[in-house]
Protein backbone atom coordinates (compact mmCIF):
# COMPACT_ATOMS: atom_id res chain seq x y z
CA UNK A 1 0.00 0.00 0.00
CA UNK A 2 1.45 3.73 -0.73
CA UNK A 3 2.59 5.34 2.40
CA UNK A 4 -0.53 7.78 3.02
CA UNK A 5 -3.26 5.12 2.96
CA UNK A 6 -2.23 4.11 7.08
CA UNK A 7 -2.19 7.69 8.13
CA UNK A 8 -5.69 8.13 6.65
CA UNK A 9 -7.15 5.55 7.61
CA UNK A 10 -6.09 5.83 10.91
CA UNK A 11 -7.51 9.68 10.81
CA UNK A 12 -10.83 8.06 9.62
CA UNK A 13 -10.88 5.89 12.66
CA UNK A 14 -10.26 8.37 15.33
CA UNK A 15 -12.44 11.04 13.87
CA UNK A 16 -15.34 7.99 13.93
CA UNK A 17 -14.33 7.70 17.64
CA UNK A 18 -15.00 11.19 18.40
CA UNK A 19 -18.49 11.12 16.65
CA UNK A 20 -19.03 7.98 18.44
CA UNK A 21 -18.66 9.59 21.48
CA UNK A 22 -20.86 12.11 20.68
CA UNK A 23 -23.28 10.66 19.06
CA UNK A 24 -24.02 8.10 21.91
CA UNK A 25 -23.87 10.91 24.14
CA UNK A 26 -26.83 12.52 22.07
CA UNK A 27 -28.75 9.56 21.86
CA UNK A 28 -28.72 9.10 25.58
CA UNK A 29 -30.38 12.50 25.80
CA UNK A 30 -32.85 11.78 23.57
CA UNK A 31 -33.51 8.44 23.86
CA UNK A 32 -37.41 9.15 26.04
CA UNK A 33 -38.58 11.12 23.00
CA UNK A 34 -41.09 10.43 20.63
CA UNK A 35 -39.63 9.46 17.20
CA UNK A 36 -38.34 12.47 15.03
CA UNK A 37 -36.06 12.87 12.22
CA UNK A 38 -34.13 14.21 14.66
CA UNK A 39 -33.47 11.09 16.70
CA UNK A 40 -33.67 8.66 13.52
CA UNK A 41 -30.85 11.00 12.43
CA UNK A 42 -28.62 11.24 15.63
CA UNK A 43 -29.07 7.50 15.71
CA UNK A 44 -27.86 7.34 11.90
CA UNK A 45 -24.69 9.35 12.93
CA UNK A 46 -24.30 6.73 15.61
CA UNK A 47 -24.65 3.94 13.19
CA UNK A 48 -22.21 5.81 10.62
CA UNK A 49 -19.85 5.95 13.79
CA UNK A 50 -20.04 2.26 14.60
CA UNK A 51 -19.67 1.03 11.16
CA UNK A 52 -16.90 3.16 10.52
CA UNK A 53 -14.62 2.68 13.95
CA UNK A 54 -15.16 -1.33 13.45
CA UNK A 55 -13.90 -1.27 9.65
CA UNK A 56 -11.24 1.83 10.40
CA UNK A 57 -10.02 -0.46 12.67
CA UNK A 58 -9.59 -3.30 10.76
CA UNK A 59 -8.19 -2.25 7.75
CA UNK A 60 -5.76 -0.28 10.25
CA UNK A 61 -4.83 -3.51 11.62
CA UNK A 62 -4.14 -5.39 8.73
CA UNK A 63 -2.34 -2.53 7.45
CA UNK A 64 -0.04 -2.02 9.57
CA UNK A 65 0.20 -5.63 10.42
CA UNK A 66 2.17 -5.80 6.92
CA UNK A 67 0.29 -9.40 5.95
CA UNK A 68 -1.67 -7.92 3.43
CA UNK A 69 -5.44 -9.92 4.43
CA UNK A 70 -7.58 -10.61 1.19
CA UNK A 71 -10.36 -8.54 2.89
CA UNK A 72 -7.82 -5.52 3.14
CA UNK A 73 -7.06 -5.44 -0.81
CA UNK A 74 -7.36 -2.22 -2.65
CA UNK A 75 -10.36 -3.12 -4.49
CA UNK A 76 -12.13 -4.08 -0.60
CA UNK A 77 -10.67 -1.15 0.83
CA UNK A 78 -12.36 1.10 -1.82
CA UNK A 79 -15.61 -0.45 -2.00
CA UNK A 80 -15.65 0.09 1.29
CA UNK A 81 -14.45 4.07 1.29
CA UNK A 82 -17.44 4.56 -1.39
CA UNK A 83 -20.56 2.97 0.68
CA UNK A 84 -19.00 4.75 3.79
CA UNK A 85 -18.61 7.99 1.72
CA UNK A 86 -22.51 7.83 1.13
CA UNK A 87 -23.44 7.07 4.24
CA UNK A 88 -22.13 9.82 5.69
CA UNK A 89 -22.92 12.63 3.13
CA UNK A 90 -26.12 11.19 3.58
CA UNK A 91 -26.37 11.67 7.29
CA UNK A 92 -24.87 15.19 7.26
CA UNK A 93 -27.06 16.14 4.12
CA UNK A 94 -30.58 15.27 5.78
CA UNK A 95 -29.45 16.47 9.04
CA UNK A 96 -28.20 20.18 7.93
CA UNK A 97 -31.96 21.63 7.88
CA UNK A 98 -32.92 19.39 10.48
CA UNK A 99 -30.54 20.52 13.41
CA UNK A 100 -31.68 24.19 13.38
CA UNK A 101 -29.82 27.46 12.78
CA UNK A 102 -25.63 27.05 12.69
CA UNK A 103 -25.20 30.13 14.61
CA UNK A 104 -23.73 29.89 17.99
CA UNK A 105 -23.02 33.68 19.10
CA UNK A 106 -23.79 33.67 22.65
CA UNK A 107 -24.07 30.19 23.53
CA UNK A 108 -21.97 28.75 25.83
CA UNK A 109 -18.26 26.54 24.95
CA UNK A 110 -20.41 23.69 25.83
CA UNK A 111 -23.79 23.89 24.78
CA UNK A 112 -26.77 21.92 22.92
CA UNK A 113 -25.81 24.71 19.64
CA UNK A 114 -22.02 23.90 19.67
CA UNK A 115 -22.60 19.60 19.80
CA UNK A 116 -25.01 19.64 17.24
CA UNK A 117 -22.69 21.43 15.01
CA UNK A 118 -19.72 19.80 16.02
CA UNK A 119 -22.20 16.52 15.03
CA UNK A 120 -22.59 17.97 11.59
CA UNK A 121 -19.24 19.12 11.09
CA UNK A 122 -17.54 15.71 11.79
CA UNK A 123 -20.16 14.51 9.21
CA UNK A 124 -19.10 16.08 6.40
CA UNK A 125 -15.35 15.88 7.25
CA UNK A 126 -15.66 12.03 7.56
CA UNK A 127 -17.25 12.13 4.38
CA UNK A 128 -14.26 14.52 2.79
CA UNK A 129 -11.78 12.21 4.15
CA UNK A 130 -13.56 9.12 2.68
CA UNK A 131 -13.63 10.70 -0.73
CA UNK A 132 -9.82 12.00 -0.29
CA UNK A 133 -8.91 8.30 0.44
CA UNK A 134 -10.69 7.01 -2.29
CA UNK A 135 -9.10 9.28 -4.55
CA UNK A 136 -5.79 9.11 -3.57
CA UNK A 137 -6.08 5.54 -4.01
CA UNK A 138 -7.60 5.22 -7.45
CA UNK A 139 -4.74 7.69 -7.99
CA UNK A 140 -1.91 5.32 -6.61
CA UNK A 141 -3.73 2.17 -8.64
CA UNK A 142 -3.65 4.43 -11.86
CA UNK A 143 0.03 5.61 -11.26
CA UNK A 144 1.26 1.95 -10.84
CA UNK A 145 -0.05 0.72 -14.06
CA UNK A 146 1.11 3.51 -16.13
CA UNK A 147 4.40 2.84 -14.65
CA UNK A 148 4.20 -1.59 -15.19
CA UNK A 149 2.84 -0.79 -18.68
CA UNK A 150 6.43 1.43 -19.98
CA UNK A 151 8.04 -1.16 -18.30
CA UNK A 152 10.19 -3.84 -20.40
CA UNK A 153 8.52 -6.57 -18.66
CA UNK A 154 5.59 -5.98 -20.42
């Protein structure tokens, strides 16, 4: 694998871990409310989250186990960056008009405001560093067999 794809996809793991964190922390509050978009949102962030830390993790594991596992292949590993890609532009999308106004002048550090956005924000950079991963990778796949096809060998 080319040197970035470890960094990144240890990046996408530990920004999963933070929305985890917060997205639990959001269903907790609202778990004794009647069903909303809201909540069938929040819990979609938390799913997003889940899904996310447990592959993250793998791939980062076989990665930088150096045996490269069948399941962590290039081909797996961008399947996988494309379905997670869409589920998170998907959460962040229908959740935008859902979560209210993004202005936060006046509220507290730590208020309701601030989380929510921080929710959204994480979102859409999860989503950006999906699609940057992906990318970079079809790029690295590309490069390598522009370079094996000049070659002699071929």
């Amino acid at each position: 694998m080319a040197g970035y794809h470890p960094f990144l996809f240890a990046l996408i793991t530990l920004v999963a871990m933070a929305e985890l964190g917060l997205s639990a922390y959001w269903v907790h509050l609202i778990q004794h409310e009647p069903s909303s978009r809201f909540k069938s949102l929040i819990i979609l962030f938390l799913f997003d989250s889940c899904w996310t830390v447990l592959f993250g993790a793998a791939y980062c594991l076989w990665i930088f186990d150096g045996a490269m596992h069948e399941l962590a292949s290039i081909g797996s590993s961008s399947i996988w960056l494309a379905i997670t890609a869409i589920l998170w532009g998907v959460a962040a999308g229908l959740f935008g008009p859902v979560r209210g106004s993004g202005n936060c002048d006046g509220t507290p550090a730590i208020s309701a405001c601030r989380e929510l956005l921080a929710l959204y924000a994480i979102g859409w950079t999860e989503m950006g560093l999906c699609i940057l991963t992906l990318l970079l990778s079809i790029c690295w796949v590309h490069s390598g067999r522009r370079s094996y096809r000049g070659s002699y060998y071929v």
